[in-house]
Protein backbone atom coordinates (compact mmCIF):
# COMPACT_ATOMS: atom_id res chain seq x y z
CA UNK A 1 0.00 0.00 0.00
CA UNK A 2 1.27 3.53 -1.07
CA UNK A 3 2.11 5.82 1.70
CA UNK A 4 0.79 9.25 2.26
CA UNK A 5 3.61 11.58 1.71
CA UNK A 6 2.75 15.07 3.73
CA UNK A 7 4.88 18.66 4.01
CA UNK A 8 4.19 18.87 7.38
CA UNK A 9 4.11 16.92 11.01
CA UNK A 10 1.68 17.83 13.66
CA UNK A 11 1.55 16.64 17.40
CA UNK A 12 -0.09 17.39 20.78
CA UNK A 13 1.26 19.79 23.79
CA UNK A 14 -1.39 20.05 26.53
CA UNK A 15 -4.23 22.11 24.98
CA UNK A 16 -1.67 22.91 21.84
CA UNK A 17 -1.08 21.36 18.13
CA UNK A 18 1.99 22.33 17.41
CA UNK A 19 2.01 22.54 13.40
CA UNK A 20 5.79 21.79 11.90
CA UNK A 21 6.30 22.38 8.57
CA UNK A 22 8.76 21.84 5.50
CA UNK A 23 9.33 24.69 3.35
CA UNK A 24 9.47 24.47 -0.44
CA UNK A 25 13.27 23.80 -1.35
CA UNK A 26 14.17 25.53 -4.69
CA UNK A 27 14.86 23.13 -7.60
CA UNK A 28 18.10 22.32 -8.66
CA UNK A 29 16.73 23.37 -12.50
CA UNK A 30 16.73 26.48 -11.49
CA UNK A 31 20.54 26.12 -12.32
CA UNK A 32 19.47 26.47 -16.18
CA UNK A 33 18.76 30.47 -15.98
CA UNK A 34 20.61 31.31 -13.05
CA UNK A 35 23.81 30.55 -15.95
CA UNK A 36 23.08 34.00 -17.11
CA UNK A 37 23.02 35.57 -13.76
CA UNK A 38 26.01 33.53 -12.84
CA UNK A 39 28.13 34.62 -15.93
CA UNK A 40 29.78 37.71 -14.08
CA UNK A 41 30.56 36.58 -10.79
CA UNK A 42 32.09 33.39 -12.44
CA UNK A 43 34.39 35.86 -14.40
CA UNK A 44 35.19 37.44 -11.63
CA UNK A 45 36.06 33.83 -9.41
CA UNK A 46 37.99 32.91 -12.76
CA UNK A 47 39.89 35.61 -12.86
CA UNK A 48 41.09 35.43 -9.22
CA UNK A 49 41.40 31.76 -9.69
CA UNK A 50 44.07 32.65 -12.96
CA UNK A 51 47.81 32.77 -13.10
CA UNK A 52 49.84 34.21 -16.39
CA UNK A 53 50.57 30.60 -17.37
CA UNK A 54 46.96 29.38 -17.94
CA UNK A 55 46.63 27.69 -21.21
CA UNK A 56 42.77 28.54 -22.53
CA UNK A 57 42.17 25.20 -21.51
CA UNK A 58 43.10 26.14 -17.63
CA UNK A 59 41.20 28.88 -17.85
CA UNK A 60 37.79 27.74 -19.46
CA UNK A 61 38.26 24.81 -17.19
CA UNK A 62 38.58 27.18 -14.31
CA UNK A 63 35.61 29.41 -15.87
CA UNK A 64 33.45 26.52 -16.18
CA UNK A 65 34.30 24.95 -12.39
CA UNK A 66 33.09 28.70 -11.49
CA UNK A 67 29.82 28.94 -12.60
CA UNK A 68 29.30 25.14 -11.33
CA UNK A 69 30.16 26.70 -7.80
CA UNK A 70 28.09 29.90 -7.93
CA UNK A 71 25.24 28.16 -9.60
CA UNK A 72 24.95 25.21 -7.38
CA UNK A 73 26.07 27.30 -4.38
CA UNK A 74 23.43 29.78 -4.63
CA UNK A 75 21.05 27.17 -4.65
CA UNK A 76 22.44 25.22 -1.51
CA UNK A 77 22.74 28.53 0.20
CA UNK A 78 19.19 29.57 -0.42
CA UNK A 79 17.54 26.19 0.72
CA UNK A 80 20.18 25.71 3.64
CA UNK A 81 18.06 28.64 5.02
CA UNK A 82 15.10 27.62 4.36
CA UNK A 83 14.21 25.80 7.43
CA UNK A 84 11.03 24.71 9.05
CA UNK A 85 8.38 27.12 10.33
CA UNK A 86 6.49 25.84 12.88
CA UNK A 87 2.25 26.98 14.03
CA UNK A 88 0.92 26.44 17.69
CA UNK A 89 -2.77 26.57 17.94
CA UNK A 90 -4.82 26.38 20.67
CA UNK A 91 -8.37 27.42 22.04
CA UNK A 92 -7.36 31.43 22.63
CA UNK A 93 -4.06 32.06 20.12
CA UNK A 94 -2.22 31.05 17.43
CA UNK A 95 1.84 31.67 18.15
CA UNK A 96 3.79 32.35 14.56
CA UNK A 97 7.38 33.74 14.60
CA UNK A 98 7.40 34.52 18.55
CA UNK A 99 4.35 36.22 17.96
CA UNK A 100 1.04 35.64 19.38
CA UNK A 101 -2.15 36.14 18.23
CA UNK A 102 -5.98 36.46 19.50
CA UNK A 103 -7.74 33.97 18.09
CA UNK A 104 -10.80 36.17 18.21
CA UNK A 105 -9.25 38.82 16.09
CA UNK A 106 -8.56 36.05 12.87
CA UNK A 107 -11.30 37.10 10.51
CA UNK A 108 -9.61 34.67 7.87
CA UNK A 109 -7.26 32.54 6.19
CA UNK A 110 -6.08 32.59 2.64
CA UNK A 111 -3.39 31.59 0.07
CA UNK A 112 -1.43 34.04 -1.27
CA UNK A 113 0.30 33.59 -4.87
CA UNK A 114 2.93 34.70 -6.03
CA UNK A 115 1.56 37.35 -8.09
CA UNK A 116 -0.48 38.51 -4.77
CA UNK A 117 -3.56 36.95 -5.18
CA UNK A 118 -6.25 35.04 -3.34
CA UNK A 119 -6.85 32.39 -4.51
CA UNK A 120 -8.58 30.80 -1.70
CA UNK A 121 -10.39 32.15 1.46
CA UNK A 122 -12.05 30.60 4.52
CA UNK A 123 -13.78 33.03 6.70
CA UNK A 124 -13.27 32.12 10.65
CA UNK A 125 -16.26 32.33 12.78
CA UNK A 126 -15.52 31.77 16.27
CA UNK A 127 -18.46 30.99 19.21
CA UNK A 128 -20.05 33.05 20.62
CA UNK A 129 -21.46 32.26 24.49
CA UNK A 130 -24.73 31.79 22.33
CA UNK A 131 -23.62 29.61 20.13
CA UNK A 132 -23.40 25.68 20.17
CA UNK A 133 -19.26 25.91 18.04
CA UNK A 134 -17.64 27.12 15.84
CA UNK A 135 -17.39 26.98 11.91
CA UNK A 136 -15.30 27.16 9.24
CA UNK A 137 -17.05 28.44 5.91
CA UNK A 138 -15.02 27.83 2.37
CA UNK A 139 -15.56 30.20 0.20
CA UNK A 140 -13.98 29.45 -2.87
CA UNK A 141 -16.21 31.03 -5.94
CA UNK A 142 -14.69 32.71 -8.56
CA UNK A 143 -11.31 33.51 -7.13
CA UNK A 144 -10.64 29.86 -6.70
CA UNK A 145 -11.41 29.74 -10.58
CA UNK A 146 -8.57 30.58 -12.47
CA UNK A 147 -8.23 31.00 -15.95
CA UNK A 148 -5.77 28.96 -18.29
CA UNK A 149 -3.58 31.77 -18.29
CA UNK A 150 -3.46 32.11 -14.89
CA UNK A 151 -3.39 28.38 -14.30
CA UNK A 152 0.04 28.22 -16.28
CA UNK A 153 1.61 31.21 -14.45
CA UNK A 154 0.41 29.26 -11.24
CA UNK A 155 2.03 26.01 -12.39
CA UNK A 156 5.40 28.56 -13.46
CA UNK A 157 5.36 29.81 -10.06
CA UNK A 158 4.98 26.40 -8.55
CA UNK A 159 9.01 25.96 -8.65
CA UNK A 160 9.75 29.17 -6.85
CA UNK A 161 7.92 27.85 -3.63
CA UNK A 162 6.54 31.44 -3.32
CA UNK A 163 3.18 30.43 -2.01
CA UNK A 164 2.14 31.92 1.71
CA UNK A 165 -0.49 30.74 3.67
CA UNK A 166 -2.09 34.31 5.83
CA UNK A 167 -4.05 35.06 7.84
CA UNK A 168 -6.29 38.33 8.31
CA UNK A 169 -5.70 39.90 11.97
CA UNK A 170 -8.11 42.85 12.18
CA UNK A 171 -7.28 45.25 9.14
CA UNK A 172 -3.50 43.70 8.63
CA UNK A 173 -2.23 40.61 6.92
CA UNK A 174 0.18 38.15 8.99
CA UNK A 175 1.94 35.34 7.18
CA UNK A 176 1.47 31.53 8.97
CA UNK A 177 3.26 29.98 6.45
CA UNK A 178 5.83 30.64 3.51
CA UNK A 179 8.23 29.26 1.09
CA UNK A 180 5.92 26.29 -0.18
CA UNK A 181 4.89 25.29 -3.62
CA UNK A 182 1.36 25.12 -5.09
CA UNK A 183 0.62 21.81 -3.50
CA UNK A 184 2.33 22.23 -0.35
CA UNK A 185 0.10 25.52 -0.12
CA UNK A 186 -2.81 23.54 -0.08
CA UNK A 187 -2.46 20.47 1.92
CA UNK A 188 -0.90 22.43 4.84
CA UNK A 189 -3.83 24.83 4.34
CA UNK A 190 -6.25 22.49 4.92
CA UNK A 191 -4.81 20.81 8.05
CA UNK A 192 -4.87 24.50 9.36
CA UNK A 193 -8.25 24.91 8.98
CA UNK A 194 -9.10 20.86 10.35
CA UNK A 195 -6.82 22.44 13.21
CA UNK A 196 -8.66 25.54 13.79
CA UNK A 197 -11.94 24.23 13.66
CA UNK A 198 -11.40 21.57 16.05
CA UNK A 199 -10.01 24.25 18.21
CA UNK A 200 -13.27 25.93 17.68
């Protein structure tokens, strides 16, 4: 039997889930177009790297070895920072970043694109002491729709892991999660809201 292959861990603490997350690690593709960007710093490592009896050999071996190391560095560098985020929920807050944050004041949370879009929204409606629980509405009309243009600038966007998950606390955005692809967006999205709703 295939096994369920998830971006994210989650595990109880008292009253607490404590939501741990992987973020999005940048291809190693990406090596294709950073050649361009590369071209001038590997210039400037081959140069440095060159002695008066080079043969042109040497020296486009040199230039090549270069741009292997500032391509494939950048990359390494970029995801050896990327590390996991981690989301504590429970009944009253949710802690992000050191921060905490009244769970009465979260009038939603969305996915944010790359391009800044919504492109899906769930309203949070916590109980009130008249109320039997809470709920978690899904509203995902038209903005959810996207057209095939906008589906194949989604699915370009998809390698940068530029996806956030936010979440709207009183008039200003906060960011719960970032750095994930398309599908990591929306798996740990909807163990948020399971999470928040049983928190309810």
């Amino acid at each position: 039997m295939e096994t369920a292959n998830y971006n994210y861990t989650i595990e109880q603490s008292g009253d607490s889930s404590i939501i741990t997350y992987k973020k999005t690690p940048i291809s190693y593709k990406a090596i294709v177009p950073m050649i361009v960007i590369g071209f001038f710093p590997a210039c400037i490592l081959t140069y440095l790297m060159a002695s008066y009896d080079d043969t042109v050999t040497s020296v486009f071996t040199k230039f090549g070895i270069s741009m292997f190391i500032v391509c494939i560095g950048t990359v390494f560098v970029i995801n050896l920072f990327r590390k996991k985020g981690e989301i504590i929920v429970n009944k009253n807050s949710i802690l992000v970043d050191g921060k905490t944050y009244d769970r009465n004041h979260i009038k939603s949370v969305f996915i944010r694109t790359p391009k800044g879009e919504e492109v899906t929204t769930s309203v949070i409606v916590r109980h009130s002491p008249l109320s039997l629980g809470g709920n978690v509405a899904n509203l995902q009309g038209s903005m959810g729709q996207l057209s095939n243009e906008s589906g194949n600038a989604f699915r370009r966007h998809l390698k940068n892991g530029a996806y956030r998950i936010n979440m709207r606390f009183g008039a200003k955005d906060v960011t719960l999660a970032k750095h994930l692809s398309e599908i990591h967006a929306e798996v740990l999205y909807d163990k948020i809201l399971e999470v928040l709703e049983v928190k309810s």
